[in-house]
N, C-alpha and C. Protein backbone atom coordinates (compact mmCIF):
# COMPACT_ATOMS: atom_id res chain seq x y z
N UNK A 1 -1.75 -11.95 8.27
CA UNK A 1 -1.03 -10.87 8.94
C UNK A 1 -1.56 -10.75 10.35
N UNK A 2 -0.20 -10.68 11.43
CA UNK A 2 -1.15 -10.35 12.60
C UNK A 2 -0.31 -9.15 13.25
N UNK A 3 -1.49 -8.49 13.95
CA UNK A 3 -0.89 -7.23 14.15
C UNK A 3 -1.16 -7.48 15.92
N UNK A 4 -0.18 -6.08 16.37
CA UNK A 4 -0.34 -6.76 18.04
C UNK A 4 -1.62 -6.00 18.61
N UNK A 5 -2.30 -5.35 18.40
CA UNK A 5 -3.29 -4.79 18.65
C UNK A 5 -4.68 -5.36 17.84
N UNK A 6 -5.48 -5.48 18.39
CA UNK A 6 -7.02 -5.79 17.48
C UNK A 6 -7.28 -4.64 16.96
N UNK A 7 -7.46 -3.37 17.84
CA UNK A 7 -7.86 -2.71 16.88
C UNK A 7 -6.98 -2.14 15.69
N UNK A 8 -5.89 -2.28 15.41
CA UNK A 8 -4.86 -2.22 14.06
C UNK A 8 -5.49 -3.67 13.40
N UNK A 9 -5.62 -4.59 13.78
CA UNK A 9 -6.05 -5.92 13.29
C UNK A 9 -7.70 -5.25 12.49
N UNK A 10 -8.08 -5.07 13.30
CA UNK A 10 -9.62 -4.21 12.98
C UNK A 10 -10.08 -3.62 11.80
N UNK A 11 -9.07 -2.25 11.38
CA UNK A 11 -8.76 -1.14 10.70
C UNK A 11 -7.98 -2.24 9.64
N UNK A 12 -7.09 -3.06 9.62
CA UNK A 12 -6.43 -3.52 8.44
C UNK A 12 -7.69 -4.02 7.80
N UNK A 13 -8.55 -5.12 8.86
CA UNK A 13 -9.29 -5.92 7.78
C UNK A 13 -10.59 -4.72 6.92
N UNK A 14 -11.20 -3.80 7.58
CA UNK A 14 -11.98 -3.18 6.86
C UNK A 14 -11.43 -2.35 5.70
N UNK A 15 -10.08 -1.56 5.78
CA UNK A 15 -8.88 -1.47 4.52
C UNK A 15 -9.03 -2.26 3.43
N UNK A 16 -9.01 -3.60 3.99
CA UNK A 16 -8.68 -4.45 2.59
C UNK A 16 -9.98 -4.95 2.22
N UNK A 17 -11.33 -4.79 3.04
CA UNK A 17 -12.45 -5.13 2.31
C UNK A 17 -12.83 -3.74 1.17
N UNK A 18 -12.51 -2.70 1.65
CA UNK A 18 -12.25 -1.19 0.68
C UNK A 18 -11.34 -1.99 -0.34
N UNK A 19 -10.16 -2.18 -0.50
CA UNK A 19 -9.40 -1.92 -1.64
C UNK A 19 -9.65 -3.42 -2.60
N UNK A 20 -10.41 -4.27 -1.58
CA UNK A 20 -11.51 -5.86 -2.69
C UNK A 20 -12.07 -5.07 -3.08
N UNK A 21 -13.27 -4.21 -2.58
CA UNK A 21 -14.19 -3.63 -3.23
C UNK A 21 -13.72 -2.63 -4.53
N UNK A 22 -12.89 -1.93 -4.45
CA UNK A 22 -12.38 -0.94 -5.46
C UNK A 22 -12.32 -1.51 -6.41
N UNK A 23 -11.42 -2.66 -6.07
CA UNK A 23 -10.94 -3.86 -7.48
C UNK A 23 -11.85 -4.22 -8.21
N UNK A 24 -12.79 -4.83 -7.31
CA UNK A 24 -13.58 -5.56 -8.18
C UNK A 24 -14.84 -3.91 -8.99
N UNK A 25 -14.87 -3.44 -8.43
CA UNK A 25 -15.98 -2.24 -8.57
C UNK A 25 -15.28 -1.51 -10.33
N UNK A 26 -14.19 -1.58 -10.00
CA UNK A 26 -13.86 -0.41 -10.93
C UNK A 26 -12.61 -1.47 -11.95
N UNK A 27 -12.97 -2.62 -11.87
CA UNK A 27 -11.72 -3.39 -12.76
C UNK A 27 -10.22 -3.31 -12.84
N UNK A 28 -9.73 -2.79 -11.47
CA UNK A 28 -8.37 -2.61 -11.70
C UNK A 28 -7.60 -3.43 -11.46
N UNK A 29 -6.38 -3.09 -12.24
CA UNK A 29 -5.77 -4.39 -12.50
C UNK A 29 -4.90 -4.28 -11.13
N UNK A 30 -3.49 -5.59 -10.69
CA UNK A 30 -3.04 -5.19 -9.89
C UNK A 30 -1.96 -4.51 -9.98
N UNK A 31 -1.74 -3.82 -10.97
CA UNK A 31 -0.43 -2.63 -11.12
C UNK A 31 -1.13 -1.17 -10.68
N UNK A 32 -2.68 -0.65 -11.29
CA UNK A 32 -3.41 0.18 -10.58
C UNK A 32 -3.46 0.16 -9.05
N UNK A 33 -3.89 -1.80 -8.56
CA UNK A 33 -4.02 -1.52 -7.17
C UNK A 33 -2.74 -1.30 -6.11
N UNK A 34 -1.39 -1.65 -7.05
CA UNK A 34 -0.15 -1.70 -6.24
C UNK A 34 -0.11 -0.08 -6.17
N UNK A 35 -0.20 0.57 -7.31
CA UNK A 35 0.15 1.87 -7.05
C UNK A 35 -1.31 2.69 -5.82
N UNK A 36 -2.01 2.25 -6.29
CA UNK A 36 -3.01 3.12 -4.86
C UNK A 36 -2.45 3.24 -3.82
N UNK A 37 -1.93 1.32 -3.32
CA UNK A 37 -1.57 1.30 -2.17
C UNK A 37 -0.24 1.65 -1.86
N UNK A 38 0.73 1.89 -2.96
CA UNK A 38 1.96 2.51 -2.79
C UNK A 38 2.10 4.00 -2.40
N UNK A 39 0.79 4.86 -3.20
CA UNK A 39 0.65 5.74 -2.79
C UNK A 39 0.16 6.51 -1.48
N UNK A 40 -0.78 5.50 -0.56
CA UNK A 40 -1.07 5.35 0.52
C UNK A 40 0.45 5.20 1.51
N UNK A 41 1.36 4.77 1.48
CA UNK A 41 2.12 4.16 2.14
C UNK A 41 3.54 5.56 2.16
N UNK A 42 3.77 5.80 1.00
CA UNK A 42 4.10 7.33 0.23
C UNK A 42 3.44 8.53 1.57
N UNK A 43 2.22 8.69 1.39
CA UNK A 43 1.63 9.84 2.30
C UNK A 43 1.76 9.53 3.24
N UNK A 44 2.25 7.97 3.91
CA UNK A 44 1.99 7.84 5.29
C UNK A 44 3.80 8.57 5.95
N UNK A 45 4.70 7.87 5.10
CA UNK A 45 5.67 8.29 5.15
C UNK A 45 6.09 9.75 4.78
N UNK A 46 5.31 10.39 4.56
CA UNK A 46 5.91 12.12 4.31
C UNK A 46 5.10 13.11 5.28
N UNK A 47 4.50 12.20 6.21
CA UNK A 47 3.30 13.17 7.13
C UNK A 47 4.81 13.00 8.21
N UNK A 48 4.23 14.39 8.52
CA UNK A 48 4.87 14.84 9.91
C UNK A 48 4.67 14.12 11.04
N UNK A 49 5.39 13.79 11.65
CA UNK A 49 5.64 13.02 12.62
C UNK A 49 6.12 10.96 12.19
N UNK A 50 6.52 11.51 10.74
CA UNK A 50 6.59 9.73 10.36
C UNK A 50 8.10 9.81 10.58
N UNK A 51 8.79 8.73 10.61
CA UNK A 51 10.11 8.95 10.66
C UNK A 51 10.76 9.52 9.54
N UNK A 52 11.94 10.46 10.37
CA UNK A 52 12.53 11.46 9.83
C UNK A 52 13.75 10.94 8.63
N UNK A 53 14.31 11.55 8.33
CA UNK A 53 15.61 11.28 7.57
C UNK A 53 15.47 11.24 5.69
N UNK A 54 16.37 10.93 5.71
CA UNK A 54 16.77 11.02 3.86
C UNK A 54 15.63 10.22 3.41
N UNK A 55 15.43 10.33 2.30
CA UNK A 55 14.09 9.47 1.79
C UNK A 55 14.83 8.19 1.28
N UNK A 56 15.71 8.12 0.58
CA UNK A 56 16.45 6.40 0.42
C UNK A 56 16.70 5.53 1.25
N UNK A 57 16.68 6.08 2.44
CA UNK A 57 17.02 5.20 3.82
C UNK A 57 15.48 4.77 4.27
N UNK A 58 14.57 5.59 3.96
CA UNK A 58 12.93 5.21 4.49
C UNK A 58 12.78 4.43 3.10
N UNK A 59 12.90 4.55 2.08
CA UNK A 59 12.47 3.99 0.95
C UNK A 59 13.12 2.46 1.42
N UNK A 60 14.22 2.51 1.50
CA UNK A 60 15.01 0.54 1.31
C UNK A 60 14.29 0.21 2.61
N UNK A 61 14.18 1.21 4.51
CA UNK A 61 13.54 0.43 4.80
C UNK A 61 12.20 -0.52 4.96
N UNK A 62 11.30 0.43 3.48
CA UNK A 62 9.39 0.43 3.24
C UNK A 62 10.04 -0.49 2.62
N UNK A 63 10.63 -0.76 1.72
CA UNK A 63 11.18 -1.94 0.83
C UNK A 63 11.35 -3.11 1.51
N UNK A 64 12.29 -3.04 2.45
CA UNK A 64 12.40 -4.35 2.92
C UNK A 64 11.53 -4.72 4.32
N UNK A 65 10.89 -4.04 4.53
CA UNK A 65 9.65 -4.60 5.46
C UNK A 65 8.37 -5.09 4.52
N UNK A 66 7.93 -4.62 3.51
CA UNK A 66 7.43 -5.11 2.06
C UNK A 66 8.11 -6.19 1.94
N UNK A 67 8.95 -7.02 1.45
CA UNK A 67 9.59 -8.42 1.30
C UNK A 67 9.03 -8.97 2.41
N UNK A 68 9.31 -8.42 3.74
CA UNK A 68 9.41 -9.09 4.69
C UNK A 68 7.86 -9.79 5.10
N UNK A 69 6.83 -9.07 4.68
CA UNK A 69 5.36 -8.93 5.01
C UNK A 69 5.43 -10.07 3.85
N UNK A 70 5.90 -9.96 2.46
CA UNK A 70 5.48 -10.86 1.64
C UNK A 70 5.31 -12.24 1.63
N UNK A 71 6.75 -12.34 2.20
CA UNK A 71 7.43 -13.92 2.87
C UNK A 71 6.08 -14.49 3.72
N UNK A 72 5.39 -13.82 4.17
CA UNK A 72 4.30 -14.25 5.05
C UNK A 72 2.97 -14.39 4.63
N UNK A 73 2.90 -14.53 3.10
CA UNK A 73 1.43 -14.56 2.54
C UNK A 73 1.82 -15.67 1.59
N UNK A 74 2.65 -16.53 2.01
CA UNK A 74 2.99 -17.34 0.37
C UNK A 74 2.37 -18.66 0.92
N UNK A 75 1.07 -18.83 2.02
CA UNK A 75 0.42 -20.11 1.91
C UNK A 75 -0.94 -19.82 0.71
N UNK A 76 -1.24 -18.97 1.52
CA UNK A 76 -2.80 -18.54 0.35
C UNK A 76 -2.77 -17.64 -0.02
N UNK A 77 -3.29 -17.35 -0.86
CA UNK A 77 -3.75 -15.90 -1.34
C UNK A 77 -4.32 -14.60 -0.40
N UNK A 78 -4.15 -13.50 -0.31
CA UNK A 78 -4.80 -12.75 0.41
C UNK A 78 -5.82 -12.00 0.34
N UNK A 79 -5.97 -11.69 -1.17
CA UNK A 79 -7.34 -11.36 -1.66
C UNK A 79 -7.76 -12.00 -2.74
N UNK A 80 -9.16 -11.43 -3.00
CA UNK A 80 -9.89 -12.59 -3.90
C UNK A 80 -9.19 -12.17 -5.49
N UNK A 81 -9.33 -12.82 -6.34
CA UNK A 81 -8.15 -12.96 -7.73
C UNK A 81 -8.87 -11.62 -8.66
N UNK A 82 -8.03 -11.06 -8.74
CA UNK A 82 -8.31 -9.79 -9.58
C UNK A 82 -9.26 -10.67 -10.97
N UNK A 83 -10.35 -9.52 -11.39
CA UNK A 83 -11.17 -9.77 -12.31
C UNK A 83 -10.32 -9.68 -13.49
N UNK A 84 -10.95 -9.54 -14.64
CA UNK A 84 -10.49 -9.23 -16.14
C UNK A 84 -10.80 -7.75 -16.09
N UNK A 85 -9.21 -7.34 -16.55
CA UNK A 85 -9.77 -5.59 -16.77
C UNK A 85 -9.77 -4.82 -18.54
N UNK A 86 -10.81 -4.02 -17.98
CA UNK A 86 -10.86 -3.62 -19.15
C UNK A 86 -9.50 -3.30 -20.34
N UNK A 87 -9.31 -3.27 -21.19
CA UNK A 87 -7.91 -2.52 -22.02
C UNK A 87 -7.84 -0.97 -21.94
N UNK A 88 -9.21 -0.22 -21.94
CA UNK A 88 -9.45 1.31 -22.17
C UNK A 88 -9.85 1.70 -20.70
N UNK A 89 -9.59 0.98 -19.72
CA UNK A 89 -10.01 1.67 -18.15
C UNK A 89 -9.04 2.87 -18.23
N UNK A 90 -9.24 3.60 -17.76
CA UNK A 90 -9.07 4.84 -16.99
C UNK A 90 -8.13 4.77 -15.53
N UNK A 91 -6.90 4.18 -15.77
CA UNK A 91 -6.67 3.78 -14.40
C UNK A 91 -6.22 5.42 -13.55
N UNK A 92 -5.76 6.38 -13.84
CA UNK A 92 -4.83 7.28 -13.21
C UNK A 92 -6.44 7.81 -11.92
N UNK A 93 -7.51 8.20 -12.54
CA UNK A 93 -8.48 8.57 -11.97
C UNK A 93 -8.69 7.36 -10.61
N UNK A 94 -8.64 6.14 -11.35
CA UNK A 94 -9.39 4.77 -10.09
C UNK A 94 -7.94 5.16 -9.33
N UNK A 95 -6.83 4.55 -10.02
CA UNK A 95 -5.74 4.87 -8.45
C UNK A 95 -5.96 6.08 -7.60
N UNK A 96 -5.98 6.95 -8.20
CA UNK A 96 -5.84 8.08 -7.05
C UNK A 96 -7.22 8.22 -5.87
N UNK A 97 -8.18 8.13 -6.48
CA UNK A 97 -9.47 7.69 -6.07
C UNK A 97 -9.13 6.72 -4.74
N UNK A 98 -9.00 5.20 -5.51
CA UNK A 98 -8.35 4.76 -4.06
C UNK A 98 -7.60 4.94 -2.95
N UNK A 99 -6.80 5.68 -3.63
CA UNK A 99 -5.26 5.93 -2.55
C UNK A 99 -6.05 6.65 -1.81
N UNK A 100 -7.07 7.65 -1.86
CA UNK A 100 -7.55 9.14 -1.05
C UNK A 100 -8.94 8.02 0.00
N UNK A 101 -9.36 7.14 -1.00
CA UNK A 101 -10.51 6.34 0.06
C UNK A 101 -9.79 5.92 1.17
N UNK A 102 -8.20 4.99 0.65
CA UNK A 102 -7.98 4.45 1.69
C UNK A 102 -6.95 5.19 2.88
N UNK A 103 -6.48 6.12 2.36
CA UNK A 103 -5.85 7.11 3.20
C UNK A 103 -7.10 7.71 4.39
N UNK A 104 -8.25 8.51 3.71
CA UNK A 104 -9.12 9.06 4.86
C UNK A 104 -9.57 8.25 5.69
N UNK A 105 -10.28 7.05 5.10
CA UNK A 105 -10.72 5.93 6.30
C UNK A 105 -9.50 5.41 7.36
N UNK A 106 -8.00 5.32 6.57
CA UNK A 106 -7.08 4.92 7.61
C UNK A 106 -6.84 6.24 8.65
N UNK A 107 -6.80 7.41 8.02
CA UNK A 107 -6.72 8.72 8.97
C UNK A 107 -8.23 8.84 9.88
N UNK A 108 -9.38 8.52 9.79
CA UNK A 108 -10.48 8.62 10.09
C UNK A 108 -10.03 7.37 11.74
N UNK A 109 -9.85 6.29 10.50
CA UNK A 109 -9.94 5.16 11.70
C UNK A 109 -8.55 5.24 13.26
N UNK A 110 -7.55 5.46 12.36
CA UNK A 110 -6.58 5.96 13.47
C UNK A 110 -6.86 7.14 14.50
N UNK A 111 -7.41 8.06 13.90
CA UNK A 111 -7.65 8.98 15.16
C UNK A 111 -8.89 8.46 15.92
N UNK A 112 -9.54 7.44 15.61
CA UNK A 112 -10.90 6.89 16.18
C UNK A 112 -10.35 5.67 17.94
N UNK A 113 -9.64 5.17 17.15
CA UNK A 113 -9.20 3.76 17.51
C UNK A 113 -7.84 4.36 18.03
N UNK A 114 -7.24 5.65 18.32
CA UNK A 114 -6.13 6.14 18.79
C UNK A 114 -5.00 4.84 18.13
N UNK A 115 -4.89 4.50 16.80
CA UNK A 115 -3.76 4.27 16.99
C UNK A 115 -2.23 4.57 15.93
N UNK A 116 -1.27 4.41 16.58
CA UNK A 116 -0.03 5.29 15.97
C UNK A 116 0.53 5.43 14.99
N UNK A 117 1.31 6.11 14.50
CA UNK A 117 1.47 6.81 13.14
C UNK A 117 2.42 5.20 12.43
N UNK A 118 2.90 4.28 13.65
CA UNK A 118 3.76 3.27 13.20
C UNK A 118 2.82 2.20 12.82
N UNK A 119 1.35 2.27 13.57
CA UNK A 119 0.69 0.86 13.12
C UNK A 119 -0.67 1.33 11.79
N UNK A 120 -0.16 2.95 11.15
CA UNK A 120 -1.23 3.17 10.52
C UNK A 120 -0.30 2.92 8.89
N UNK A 121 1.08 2.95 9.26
CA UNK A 121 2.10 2.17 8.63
C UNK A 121 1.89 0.70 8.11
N UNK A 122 1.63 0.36 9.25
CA UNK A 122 1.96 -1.70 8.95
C UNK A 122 0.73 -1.68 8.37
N UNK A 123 -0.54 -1.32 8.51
CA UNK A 123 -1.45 -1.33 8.34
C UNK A 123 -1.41 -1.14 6.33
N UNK A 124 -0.82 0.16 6.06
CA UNK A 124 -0.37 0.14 4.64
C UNK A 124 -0.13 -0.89 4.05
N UNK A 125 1.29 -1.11 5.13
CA UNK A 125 2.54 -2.25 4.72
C UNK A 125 1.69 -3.35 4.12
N UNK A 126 0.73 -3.95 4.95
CA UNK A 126 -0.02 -4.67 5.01
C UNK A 126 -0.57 -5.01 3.42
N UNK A 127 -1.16 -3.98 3.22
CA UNK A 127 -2.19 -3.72 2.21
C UNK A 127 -1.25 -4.18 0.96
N UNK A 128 0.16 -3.67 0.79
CA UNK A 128 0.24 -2.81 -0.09
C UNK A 128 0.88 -4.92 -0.63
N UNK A 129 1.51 -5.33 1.17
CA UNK A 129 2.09 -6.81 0.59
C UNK A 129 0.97 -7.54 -0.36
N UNK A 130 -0.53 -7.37 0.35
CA UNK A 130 -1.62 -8.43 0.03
C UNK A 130 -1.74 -8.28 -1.73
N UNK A 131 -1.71 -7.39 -2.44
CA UNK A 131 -1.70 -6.84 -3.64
C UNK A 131 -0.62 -7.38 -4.29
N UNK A 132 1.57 -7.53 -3.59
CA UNK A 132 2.25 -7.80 -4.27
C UNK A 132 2.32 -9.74 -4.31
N UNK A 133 1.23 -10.19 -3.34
CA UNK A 133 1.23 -11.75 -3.20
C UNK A 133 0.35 -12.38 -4.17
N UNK A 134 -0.72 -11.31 -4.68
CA UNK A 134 -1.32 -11.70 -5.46
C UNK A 134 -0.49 -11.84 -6.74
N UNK A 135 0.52 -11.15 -7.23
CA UNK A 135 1.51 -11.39 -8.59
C UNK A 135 1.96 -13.21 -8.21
N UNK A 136 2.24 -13.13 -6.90
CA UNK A 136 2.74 -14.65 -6.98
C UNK A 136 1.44 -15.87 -7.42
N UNK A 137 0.24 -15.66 -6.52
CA UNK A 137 -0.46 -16.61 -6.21
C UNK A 137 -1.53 -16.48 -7.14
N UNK A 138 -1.98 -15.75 -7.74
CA UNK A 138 -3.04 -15.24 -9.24
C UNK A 138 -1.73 -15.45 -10.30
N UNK A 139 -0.54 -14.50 -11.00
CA UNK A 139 -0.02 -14.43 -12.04
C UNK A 139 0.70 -15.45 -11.72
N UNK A 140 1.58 -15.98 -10.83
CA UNK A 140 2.90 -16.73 -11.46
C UNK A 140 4.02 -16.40 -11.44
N UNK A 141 3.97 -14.91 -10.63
CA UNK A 141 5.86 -14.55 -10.69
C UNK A 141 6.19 -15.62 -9.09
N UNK A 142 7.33 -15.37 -9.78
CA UNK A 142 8.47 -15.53 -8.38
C UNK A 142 8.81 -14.66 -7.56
N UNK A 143 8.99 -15.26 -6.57
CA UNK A 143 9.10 -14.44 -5.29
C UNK A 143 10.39 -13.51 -5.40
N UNK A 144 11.38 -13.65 -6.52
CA UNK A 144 12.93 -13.12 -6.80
C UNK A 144 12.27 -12.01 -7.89
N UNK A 145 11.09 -12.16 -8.53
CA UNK A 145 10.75 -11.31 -9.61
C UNK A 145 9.75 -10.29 -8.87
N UNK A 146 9.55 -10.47 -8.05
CA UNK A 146 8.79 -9.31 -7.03
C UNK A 146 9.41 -8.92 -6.40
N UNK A 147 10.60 -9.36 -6.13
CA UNK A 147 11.59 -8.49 -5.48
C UNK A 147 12.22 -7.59 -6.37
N UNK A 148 12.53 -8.33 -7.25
CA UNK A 148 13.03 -6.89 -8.71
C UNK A 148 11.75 -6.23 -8.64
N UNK A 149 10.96 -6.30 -8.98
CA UNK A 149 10.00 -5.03 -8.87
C UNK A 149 9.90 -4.11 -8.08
N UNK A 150 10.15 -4.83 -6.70
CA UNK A 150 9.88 -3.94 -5.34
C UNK A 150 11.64 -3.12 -5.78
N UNK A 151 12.51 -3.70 -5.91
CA UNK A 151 14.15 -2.97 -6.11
C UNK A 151 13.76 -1.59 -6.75
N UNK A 152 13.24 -2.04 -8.21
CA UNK A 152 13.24 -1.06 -9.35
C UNK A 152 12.34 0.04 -9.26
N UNK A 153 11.23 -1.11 -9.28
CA UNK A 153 10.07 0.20 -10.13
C UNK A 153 9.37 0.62 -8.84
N UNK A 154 9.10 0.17 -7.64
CA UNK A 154 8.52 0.37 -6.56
C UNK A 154 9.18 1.57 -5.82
N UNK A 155 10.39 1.32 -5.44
CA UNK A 155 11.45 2.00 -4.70
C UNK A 155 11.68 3.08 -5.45
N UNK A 156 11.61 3.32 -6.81
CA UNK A 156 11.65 4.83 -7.34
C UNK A 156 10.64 5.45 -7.34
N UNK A 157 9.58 4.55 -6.82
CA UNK A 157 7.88 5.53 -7.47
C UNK A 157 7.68 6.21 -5.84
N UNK A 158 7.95 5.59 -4.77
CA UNK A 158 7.78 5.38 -3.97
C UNK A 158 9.21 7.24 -3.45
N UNK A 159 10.11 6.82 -3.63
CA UNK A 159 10.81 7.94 -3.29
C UNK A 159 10.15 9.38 -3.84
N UNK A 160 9.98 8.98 -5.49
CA UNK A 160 9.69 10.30 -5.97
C UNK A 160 8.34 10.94 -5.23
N UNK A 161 7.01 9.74 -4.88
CA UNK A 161 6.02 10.54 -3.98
C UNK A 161 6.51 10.84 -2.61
N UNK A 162 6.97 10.73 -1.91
CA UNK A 162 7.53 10.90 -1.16
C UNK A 162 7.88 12.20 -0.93
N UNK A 163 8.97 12.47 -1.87
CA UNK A 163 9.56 13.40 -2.24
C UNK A 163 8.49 14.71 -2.48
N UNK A 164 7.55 14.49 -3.20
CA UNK A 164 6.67 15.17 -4.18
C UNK A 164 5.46 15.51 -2.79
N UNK A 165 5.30 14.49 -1.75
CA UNK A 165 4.23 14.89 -0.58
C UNK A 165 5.25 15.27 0.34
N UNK A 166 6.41 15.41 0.44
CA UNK A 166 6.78 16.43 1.97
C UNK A 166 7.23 17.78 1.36
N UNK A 167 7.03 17.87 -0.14
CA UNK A 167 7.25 19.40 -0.57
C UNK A 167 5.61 19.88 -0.58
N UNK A 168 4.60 19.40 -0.97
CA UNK A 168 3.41 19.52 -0.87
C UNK A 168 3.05 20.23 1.00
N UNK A 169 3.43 18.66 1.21
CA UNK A 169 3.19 19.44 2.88
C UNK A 169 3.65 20.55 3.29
N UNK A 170 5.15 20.57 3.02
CA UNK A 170 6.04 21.69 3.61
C UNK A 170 5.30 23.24 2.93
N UNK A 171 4.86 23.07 1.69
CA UNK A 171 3.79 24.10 1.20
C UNK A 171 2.84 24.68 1.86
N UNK A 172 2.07 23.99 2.89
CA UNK A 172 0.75 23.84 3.35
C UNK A 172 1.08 24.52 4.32
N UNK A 173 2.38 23.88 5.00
CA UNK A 173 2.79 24.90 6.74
C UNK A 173 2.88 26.25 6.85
């Protein structure tokens, strides 16, 4: 992935040495780590000042910039191959856990490194592709079967937080 700024380049790579570390630290599988980083991507999109409008229109376009990021990891792998996870892990605790590590360090690092609410985005985007390349390049799906995923189960989880953090926010104001 290249981003046009180093320091977005910067902030992505220490992101994804956080969400290696989580993985390997706490055994999660990559349906735990898709959702952390879905959920990361979720809050980035319901903060004030992210772009505005209906949430299905931000959802197909997080969707298809997700494909689009994917198409671009299919030489190597992007992170190291998920471990063996436990059967009885505890995932709801490790996802959320993550999502909040990697949300504050990305909110920490963006206001550090001044940079914008669009590259603290790609920066997600980023994350969230490196996790759905691993289904190709560790499991074996197809690039048409990660796209059904991203259609189905992504794009609804993804609206409903969405949904669920700009009523949260709108609470807070």
């Amino acid at each position: 992935m290249t981003f046009p700024d180093d320091r977005e380049e910067a902030v992505y790579t220490m992101l994804k040495h956080v969400l290696t570390n989580h993985c390997a630290t706490y055994a999660m599988s990559p349906g735990a780590a898709l959702s952390g980083c879905s959920l990361l991507v979720a809050s980035l999109c319901a903060q004030p000042g992210s772009p505005a409008g209906d949430i299905p229109a931000l959802v197909s376009s997080t969707v298809t910039a997700l494909k689009q990021h994917l198409r671009t990891r299919q030489d190597a792998p992007p992170l190291p191959p998920f471990g063996a996870v436990a059967a009885s892990a505890p995932e709801e605790p490790v996802v959320q856990a993550c999502a909040q590590a990697l949300g504050q360090l990305l909110a920490e690092a963006c206001e550090q490194q001044r940079i914008t609410s669009e590259g603290a985005w790609q920066i997600a985007l980023a994350l969230t592709a490196d996790v759905l390349a691993m289904l190709v390049h560790q499991f074996g799906n197809a690039l048409d079967e990660v796209d059904a995923l991203l259609n189905r189960h992504l794009a609804a989880a993804l609206a409903r937080q969405i949904a669920h953090d700009r009523t949260r926010l709108q609470g807070q104001g």
